[in-house]
Protein backbone atom coordinates (compact mmCIF):
# COMPACT_ATOMS: atom_id res chain seq x y z
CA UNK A 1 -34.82 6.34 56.72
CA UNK A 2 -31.07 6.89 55.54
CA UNK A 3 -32.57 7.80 52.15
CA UNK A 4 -34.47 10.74 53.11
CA UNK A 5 -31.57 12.50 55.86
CA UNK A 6 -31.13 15.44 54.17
CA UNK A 7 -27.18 14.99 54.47
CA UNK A 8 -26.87 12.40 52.14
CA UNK A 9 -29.23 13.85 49.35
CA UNK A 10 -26.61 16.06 49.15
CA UNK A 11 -24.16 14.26 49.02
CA UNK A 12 -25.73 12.11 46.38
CA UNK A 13 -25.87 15.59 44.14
CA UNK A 14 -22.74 16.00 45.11
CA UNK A 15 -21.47 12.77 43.35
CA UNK A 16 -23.69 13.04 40.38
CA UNK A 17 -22.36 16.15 39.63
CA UNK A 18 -18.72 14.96 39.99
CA UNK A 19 -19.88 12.33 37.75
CA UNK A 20 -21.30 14.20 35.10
CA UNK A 21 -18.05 16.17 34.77
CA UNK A 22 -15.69 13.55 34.63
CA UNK A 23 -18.45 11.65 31.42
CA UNK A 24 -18.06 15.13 29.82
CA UNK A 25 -14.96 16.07 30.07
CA UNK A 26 -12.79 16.78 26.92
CA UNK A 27 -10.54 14.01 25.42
CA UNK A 28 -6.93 15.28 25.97
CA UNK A 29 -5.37 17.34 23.25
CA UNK A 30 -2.82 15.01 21.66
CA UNK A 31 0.46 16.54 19.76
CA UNK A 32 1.92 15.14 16.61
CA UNK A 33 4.69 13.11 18.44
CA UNK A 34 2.49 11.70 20.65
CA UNK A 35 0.43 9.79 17.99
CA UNK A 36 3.33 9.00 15.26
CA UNK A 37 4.22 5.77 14.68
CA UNK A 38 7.55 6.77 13.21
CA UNK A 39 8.60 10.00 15.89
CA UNK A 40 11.85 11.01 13.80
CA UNK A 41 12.02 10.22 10.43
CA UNK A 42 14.90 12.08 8.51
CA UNK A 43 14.39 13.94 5.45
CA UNK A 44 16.93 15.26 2.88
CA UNK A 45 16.24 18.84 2.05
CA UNK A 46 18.17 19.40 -1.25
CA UNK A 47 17.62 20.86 -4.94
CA UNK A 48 17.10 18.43 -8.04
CA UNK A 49 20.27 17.32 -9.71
CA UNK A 50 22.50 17.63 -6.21
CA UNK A 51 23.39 14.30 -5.60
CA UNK A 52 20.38 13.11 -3.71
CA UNK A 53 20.07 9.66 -5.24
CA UNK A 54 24.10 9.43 -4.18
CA UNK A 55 23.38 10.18 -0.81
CA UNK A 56 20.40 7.67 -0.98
CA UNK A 57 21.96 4.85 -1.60
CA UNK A 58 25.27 5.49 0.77
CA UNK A 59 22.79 5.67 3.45
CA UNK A 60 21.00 2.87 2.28
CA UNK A 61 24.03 0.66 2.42
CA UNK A 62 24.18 1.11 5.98
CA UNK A 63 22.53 -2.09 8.39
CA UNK A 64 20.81 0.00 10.52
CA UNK A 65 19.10 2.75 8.00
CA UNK A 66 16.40 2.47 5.37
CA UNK A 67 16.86 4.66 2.35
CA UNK A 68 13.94 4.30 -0.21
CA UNK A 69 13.17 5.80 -3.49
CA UNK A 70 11.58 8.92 -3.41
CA UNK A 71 8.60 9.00 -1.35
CA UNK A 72 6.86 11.99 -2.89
CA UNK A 73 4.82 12.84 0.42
CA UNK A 74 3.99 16.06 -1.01
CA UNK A 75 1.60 14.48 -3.36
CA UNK A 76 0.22 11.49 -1.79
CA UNK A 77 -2.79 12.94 -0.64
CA UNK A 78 -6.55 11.52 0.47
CA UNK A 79 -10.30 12.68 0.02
CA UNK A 80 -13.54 12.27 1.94
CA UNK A 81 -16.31 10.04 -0.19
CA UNK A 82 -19.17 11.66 1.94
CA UNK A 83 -19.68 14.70 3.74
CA UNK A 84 -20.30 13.11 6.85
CA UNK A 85 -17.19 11.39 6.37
CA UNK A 86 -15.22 15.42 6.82
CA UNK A 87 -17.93 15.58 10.07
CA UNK A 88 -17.20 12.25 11.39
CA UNK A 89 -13.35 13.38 11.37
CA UNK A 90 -13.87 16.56 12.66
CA UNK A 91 -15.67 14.88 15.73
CA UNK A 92 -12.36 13.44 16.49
CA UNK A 93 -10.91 16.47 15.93
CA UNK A 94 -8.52 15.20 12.89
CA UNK A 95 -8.67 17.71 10.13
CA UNK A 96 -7.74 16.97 6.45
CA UNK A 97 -4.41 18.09 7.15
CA UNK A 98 -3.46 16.08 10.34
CA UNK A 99 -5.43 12.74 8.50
CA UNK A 100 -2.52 13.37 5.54
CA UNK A 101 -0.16 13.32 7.96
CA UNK A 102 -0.87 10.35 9.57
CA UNK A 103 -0.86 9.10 6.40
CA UNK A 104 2.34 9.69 5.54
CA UNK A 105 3.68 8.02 8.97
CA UNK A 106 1.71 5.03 8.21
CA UNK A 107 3.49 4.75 5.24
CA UNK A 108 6.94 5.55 6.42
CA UNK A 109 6.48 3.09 9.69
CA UNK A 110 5.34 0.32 6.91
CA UNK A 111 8.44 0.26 5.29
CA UNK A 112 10.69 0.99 7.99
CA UNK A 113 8.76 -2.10 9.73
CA UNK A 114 9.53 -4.45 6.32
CA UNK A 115 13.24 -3.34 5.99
CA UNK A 116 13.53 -4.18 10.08
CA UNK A 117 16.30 -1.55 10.24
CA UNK A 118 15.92 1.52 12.91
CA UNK A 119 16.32 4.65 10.94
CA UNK A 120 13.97 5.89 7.40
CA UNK A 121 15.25 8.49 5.42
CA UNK A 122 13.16 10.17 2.64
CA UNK A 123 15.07 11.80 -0.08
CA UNK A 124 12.09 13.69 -2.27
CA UNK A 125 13.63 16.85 -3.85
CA UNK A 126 9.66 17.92 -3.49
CA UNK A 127 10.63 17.75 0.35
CA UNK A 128 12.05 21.39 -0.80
CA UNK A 129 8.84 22.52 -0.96
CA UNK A 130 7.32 20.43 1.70
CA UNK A 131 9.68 21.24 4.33
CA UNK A 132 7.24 23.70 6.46
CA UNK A 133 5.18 20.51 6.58
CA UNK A 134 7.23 18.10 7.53
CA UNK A 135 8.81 20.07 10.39
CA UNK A 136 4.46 20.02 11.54
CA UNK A 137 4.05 16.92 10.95
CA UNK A 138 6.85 15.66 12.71
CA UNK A 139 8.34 17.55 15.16
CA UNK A 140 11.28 15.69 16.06
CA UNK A 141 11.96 15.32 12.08
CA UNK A 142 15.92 15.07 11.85
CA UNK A 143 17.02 17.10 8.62
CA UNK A 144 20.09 16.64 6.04
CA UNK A 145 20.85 19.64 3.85
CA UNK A 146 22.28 18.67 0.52
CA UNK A 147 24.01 21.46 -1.18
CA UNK A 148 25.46 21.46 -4.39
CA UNK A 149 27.16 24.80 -6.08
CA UNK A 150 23.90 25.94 -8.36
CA UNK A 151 25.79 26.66 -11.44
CA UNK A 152 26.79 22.87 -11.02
CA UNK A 153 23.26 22.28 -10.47
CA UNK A 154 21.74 24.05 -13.84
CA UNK A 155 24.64 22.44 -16.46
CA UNK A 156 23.21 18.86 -14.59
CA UNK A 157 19.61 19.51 -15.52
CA UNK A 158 20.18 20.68 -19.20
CA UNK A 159 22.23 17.67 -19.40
CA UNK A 160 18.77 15.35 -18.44
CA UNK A 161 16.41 18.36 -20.19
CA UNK A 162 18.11 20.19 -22.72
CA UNK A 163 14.76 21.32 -24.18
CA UNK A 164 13.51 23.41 -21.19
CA UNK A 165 16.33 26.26 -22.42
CA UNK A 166 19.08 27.39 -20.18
CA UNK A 167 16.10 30.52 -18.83
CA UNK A 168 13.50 27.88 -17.93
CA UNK A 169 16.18 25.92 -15.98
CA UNK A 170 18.15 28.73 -13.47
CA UNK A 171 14.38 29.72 -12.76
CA UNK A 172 13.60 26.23 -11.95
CA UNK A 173 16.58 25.80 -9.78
CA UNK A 174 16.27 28.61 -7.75
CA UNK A 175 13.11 28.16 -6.73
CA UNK A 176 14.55 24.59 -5.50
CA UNK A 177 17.59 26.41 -3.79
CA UNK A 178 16.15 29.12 -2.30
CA UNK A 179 13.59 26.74 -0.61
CA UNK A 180 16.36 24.56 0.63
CA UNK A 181 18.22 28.04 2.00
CA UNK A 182 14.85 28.78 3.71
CA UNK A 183 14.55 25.44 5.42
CA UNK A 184 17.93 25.76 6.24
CA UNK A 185 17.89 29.06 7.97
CA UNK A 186 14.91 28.02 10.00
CA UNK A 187 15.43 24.19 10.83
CA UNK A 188 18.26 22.26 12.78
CA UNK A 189 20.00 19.16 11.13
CA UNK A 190 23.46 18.79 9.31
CA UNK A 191 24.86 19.89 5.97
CA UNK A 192 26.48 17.68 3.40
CA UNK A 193 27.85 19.33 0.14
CA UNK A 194 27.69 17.07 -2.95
CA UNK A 195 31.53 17.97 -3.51
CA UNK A 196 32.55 16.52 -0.18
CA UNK A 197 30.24 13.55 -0.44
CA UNK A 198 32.10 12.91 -4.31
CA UNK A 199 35.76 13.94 -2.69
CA UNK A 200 35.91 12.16 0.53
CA UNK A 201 32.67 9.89 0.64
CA UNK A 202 34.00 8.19 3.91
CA UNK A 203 34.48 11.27 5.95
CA UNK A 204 31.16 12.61 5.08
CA UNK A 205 29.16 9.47 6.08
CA UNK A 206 30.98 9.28 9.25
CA UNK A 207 29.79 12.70 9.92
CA UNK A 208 25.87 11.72 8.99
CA UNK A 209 26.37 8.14 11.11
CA UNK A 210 27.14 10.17 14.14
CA UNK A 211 24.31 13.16 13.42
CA UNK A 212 21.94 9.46 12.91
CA UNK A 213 22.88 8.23 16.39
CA UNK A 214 24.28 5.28 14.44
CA UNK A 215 27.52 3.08 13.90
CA UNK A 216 29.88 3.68 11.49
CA UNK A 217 29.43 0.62 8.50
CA UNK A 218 32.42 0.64 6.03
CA UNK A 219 30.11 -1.32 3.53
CA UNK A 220 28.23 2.35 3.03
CA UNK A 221 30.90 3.76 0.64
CA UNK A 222 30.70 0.47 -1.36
CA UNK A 223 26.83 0.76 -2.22
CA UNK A 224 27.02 -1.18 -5.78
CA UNK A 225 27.15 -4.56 -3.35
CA UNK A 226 23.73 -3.76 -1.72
CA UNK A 227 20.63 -3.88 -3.91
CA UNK A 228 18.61 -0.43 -3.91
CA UNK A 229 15.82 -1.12 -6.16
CA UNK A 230 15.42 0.01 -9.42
CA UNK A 231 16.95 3.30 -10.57
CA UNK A 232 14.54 4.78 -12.64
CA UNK A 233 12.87 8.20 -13.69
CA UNK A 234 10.51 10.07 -11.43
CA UNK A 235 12.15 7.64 -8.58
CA UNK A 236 15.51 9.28 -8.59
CA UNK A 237 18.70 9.33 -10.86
CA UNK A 238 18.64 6.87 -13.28
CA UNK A 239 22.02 7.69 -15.20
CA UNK A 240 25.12 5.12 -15.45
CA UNK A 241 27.21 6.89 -13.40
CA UNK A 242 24.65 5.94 -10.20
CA UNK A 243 23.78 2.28 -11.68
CA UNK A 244 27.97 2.01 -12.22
CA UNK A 245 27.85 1.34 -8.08
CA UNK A 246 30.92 3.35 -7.47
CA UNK A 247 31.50 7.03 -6.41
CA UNK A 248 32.44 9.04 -9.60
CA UNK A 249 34.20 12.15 -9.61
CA UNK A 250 32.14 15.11 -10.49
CA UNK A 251 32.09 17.49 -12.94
CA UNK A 252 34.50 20.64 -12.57
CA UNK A 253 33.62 23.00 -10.75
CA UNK A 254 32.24 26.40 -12.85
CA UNK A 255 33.91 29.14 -12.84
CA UNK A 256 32.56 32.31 -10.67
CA UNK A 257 32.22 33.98 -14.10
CA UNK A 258 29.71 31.17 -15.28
CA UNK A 259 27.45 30.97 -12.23
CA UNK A 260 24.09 32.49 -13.45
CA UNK A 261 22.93 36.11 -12.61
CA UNK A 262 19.44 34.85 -10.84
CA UNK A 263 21.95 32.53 -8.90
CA UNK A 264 24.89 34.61 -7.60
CA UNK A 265 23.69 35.94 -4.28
CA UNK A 266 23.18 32.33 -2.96
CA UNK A 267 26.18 31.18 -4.30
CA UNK A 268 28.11 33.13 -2.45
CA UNK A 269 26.15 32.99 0.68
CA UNK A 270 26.85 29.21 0.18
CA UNK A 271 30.77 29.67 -0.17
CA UNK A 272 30.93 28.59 -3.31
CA UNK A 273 33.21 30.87 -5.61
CA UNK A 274 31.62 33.54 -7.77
C-alpha cells in the first residue's frame, strides 16, 4: 500500500516537522511605532514659568491641532493586582514599562479622537524630566523647545511662590533648564523663545504650522475667541494675563548683572545677555 512506501513516510516526517516549526515559531518582535495608536504626538519640552500655557493655547486655536491641559504622563502610572497578572504580561512580552506606555497613547489617541482634529500636543513642564521617555515611547515624537531667559524664569516663579526663597527657586529652575538643554542637545524638533512668541506671535506660529505639517490659521494669534478649558492650578497658568485672551507684553528683560550665579553658563549658551 501507498501508506507503507517508504518514500512517503518520509515525506510525511518531513511535513510534520515543517509543521511543528511554523506552530512554534516566535511571534514577531513588534517596535513602539508599530503598535501606537497615536505614531507622532508632539511634546513641548520647556521649564515652568516659560510661557507654556501661551504656547498651549495659540496652538490650540488652530483647526487642525489639539492642545490640552497638561497631561502629566510622567505620573499617570498603573499596577498589577496579582502576580500572575506581571506573568501573564510578560508572556506577551509587555513589561511594566511598555504597558505605561501604551497607556499613555491610549490616552492621547482618546482625546485626539474626541477633538477630531489631526495633531495632539502635550505641554507638561514634567515632560522636562520625562523626555528620555517619551523619545522611547514614541519614536517619531515631534519636539518643541520652549526657552525663556532663566533669570526671567526665577523673578516669574517667586512672583506665583514667594515663600520657597529666591535659593530654593534658581535650584528649582535649573534643574528644569538644564533638562530641557539636555533634551535639546540630543533630540530633533524646533525652538520657540518665549520673547519671540510675546514680540511677534504671528511669525512664530507660522514657523511651528510649517514644523506641524499644517496650514497657517490666522484665528491662532486671537486665542481668547476659542474656548481652552479651564485655566487653573496644577493644569497650567492660571493668572489674568492668560485668562485676559490677548498676547501681553512681557516683563523686561534682566539685566546680565541680575541673572543668577547657578544660572549664567546656560544663559549664555542660550544667547541670552549676561
Amino acid at each position: 500500500m501507498i501508506l507503507h512506501d517508504p518514500r512517503v513516510r518520509r515525506l510525511a516526517r518531513r511535513v510534520r516537522v515543517k509543521a511543528r516549526k511554523v506552530i512554534t515559531a516566535p511571534p514577531p518582535v513588534l517596535a513602539p511605532e508599530d503598535t501606537r495608536l497615536v505614531p507622532d504626538p508632539v511634546f513641548v519640552i520647556s521649564s515652568i514659568r516659560s510661557g507654556s500655557t501661551l504656547l498651549r493655547v495659540l496652538l490650540n486655536s488652530h483647526p487642525d491641532i489639539r492642545a490640552p491641559h497638561e497631561m502629566h504622563l510622567r505620573t499617570l502610572k498603573l499596577s498589577y493586582g496579582e502576580s500572575y497578572t506581571e506573568k501573564a504580561m510578560g508572556l506577551l512580552e509587555l513589561d511594566h514599562r511598555e504597558l505605561e506606555h501604551l497607556l499613555w497613547d491610549r490616552v492621547l489617541h482618546r482625546e485626539l479622537v474626541r477633538s477630531e482634529k489631526k495633531v495632539i500636543v502635550d505641554k507638561t513642564p514634567g515632560n522636562a524630566e520625562l523626555w528620555q521617555r517619551l523619545h522611547e515611547a514614541w519614536p517619531r515624537a515631534r519636539f518643541i523647545f520652549l526657552l525663556r531667559n532663566p533669570a526671567s524664569v526665577v523673578a516669574s516663579q517667586m512672583d506665583s511662590r514667594p515663600d520657597k526663597g529666591l535659593d530654593w527657586t534658581v535650584r528649582h529652575i535649573r534643574r528644569y533648564v538644564e533638562q530641557v538643554d539636555a533634551a535639546r542637545d540630543t533630540l530633533d524638533g524646533i525652538t520657540v523663545r518665549y520673547e519671540d512668541l510675546t514680540a511677534d506671535p504671528e511669525a512664530q506660529c507660522r514657523r511651528l504650522c510649517t514644523y506641524l505639517g499644517v496650514e497657517w490659521a490666522p484665528k491662532m494669534v486671537r486665542y481668547g475667541r476659542q474656548d481652552h478649558g479651564p485655566f487653573q492650578v496644577t493644569m497650567g497658568d492660571w493668572s489674568d494675563k492668560i485668562k485676559s485672551g490677548r498676547v501681553q507684553e512681557p516683563r523686561p528683560m534682566p539685566k546680565p548683572e541680575d541673572v543668577p550665579e547657578p544660572l549664567r553658563a546656560i544663559t549664555r549658551k542660550w544667547d541670552y545677555p549676561c
